[in-house]
C-alpha atoms as a PDB file:
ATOM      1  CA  UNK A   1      82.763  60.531 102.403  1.00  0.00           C
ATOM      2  CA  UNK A   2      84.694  58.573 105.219  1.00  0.00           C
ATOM      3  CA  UNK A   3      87.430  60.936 106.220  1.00  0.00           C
ATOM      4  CA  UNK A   4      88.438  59.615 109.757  1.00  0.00           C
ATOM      5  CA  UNK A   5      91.609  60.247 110.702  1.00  0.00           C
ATOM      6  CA  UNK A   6      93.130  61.719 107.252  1.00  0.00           C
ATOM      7  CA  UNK A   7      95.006  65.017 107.435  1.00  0.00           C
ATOM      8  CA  UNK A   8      92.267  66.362 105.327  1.00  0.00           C
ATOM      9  CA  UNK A   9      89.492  65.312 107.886  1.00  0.00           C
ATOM     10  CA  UNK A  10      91.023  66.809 110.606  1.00  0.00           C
ATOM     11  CA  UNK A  11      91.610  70.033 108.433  1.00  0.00           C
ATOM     12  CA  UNK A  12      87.963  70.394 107.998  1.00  0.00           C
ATOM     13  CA  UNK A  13      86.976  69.404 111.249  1.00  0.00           C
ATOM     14  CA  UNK A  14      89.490  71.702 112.830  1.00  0.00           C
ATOM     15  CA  UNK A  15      87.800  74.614 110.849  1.00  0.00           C
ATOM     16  CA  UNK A  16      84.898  74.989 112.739  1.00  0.00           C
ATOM     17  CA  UNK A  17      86.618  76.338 115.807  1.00  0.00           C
ATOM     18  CA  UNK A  18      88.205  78.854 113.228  1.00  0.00           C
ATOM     19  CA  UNK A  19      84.863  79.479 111.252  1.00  0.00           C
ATOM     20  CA  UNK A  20      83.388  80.317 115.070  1.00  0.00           C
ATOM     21  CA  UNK A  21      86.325  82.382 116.728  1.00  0.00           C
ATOM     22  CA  UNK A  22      85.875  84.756 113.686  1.00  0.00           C
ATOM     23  CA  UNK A  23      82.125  85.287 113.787  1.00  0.00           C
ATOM     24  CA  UNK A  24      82.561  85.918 117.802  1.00  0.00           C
ATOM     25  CA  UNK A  25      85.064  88.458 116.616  1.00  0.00           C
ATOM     26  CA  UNK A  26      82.487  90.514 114.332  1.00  0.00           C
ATOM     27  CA  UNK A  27      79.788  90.169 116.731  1.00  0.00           C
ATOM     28  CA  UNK A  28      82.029  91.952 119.192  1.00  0.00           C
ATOM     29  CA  UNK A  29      83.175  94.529 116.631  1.00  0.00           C
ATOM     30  CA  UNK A  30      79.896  95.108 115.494  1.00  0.00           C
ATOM     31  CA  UNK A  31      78.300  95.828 118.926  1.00  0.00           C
ATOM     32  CA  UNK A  32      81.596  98.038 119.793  1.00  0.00           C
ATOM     33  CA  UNK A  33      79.915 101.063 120.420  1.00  0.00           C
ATOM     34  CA  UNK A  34      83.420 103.377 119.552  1.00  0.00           C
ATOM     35  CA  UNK A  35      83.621 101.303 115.804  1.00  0.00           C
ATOM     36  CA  UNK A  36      79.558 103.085 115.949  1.00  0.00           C
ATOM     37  CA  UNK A  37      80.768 106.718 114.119  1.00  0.00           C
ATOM     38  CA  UNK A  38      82.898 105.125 111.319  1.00  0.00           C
ATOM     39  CA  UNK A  39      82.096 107.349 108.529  1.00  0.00           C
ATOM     40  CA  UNK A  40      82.654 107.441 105.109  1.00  0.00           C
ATOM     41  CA  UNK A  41      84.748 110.122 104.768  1.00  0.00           C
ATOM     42  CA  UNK A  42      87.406 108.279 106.645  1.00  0.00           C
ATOM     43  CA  UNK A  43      87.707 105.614 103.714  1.00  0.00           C
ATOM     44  CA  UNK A  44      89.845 106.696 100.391  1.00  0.00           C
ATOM     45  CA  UNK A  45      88.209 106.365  96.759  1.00  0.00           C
ATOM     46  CA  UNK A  46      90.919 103.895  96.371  1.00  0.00           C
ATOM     47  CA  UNK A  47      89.419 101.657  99.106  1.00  0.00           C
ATOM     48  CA  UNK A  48      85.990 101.975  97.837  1.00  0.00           C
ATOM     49  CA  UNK A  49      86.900 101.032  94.596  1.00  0.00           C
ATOM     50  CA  UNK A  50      87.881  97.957  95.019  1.00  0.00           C
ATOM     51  CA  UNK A  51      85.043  96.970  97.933  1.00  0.00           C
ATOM     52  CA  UNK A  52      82.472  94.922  95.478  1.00  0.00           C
ATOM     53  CA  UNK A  53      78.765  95.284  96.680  1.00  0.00           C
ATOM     54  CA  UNK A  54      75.675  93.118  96.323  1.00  0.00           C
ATOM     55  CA  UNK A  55      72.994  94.026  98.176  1.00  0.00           C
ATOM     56  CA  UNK A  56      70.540  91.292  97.432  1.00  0.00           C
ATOM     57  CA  UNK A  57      72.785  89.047  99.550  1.00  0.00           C
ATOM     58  CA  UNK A  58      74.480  92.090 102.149  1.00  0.00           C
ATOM     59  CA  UNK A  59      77.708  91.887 100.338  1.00  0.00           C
ATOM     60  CA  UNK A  60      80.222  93.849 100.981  1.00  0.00           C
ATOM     61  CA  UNK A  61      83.566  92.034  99.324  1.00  0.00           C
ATOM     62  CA  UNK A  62      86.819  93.813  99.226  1.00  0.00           C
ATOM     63  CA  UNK A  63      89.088  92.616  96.687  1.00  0.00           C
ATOM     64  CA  UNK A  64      92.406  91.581  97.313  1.00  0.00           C
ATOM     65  CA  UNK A  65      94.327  89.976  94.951  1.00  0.00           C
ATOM     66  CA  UNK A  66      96.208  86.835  94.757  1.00  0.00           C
ATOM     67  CA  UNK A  67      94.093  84.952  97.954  1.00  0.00           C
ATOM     68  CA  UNK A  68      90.568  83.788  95.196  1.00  0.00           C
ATOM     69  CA  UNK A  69      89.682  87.774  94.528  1.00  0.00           C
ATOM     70  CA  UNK A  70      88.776  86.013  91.027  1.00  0.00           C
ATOM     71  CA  UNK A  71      87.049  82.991  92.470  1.00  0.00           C
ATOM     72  CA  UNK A  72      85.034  85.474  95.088  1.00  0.00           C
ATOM     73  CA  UNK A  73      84.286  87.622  91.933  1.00  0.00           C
ATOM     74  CA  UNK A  74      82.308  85.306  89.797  1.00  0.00           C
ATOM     75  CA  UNK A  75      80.525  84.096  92.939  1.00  0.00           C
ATOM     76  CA  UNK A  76      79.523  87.825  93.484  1.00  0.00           C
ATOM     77  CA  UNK A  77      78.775  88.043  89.519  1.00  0.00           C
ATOM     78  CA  UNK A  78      76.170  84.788  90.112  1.00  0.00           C
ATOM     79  CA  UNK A  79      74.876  86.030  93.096  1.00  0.00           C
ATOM     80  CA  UNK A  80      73.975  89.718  91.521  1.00  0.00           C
ATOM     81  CA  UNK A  81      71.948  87.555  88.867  1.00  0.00           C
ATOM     82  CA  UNK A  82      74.568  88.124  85.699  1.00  0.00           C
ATOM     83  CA  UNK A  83      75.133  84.199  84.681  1.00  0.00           C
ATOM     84  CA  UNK A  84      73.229  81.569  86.243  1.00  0.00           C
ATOM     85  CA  UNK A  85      76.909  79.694  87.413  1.00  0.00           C
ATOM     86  CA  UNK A  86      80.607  80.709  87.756  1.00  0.00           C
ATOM     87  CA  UNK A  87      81.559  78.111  85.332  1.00  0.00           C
ATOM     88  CA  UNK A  88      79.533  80.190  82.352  1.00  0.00           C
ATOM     89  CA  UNK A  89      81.658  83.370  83.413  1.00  0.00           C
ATOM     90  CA  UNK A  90      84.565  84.174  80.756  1.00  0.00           C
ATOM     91  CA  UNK A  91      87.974  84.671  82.440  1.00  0.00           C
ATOM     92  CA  UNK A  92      87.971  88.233  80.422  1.00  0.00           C
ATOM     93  CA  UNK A  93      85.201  89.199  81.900  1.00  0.00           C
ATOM     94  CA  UNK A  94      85.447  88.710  85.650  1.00  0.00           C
ATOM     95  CA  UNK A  95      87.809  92.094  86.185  1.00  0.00           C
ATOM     96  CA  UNK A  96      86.623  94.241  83.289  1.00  0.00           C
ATOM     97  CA  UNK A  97      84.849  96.851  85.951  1.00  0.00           C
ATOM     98  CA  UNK A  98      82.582  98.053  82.824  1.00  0.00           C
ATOM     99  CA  UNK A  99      80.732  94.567  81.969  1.00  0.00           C
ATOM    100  CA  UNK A 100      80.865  92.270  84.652  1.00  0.00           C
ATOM    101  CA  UNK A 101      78.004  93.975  86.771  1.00  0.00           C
ATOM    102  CA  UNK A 102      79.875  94.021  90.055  1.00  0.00           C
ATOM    103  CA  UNK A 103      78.735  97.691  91.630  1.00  0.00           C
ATOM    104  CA  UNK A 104      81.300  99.533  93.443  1.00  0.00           C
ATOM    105  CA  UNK A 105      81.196 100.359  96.950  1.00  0.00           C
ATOM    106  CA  UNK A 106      82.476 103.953  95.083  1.00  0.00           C
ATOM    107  CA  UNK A 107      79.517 103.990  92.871  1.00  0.00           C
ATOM    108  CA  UNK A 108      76.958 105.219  95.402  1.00  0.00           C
ATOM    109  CA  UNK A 109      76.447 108.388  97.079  1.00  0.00           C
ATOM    110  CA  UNK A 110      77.569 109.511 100.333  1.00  0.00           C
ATOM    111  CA  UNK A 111      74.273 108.373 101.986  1.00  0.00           C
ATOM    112  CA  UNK A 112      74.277 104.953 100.431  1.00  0.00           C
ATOM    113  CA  UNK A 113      77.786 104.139 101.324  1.00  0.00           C
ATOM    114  CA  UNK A 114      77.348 104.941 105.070  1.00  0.00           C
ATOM    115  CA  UNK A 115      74.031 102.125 105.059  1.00  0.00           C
ATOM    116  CA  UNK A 116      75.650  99.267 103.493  1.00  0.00           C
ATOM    117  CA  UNK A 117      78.550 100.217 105.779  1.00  0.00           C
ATOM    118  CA  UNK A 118      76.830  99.774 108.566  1.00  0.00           C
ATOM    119  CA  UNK A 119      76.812  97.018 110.676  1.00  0.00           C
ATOM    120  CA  UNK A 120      73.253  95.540 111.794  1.00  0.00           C
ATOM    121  CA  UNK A 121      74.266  94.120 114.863  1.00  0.00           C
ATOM    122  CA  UNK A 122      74.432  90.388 116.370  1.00  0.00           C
ATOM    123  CA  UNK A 123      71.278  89.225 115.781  1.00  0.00           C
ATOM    124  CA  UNK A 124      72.049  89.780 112.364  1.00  0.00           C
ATOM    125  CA  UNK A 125      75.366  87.572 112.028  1.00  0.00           C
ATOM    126  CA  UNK A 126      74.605  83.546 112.581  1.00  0.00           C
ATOM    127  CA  UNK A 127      77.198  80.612 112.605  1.00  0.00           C
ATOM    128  CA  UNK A 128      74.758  78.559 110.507  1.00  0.00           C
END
């Protein structure tokens, strides 16, 4: 695809800037030693409700609707092995909590919440 100087080119080229700020900025929160004690008692069973999990990949996805929750949802629901493509997932599916085998941050114990919480520092996160 040519794309050379279209508005939509130099919306996807501009993105990589964006796409690197933000990893720079979890990096640094990761390794911020005072963001090291964040337990689980300081997050609500409202909040972990609605944080998705899928540990195959190291997927922690918090919904939020109206900005693709449903479109981050089926990729979640491929990715934990349920249908082999988001185009086979039925729209009635995707937020019934009881079939669409999405585990809930809020489904584990104590113990389990606090090791997918945690991060695994830089060497884990890469731009590519």
């Amino acid at each position: 695809m040519d794309c050379v100087g279209t508005a939509s080119c130099r919306e996807v080229l501009g993105q990589e800037p964006v796409n690197m700020e933000r990893l720079e900025l979890l990096r640094n929160v990761c390794e911020d030693a005072s963001l090291k004690n964040v337990t689980y008692s300081g997050i609500s069973r409202f909040v972990l409700d609605r944080i998705f999990v899928s540990d195959k990949y190291k997927i922690l996805f918090c919904q939020t609707p109206k900005v693709g929750n449903t479109q981050w949802k089926k990729v979640l629901i491929v990715l934990n092995g349920a249908f082999s493509s988001i185009k086979k997932i039925p729209e009635s599916l995707v937020h019934d909590h009881e079939k669409n085998h999405l585990p809930r941050l809020s489904s584990y114990r104590k113990p389990e919440v606090k090791k997918r919480q945690r991060c695994e520092g830089p060497g884990e996160l890469t731009g590519g």
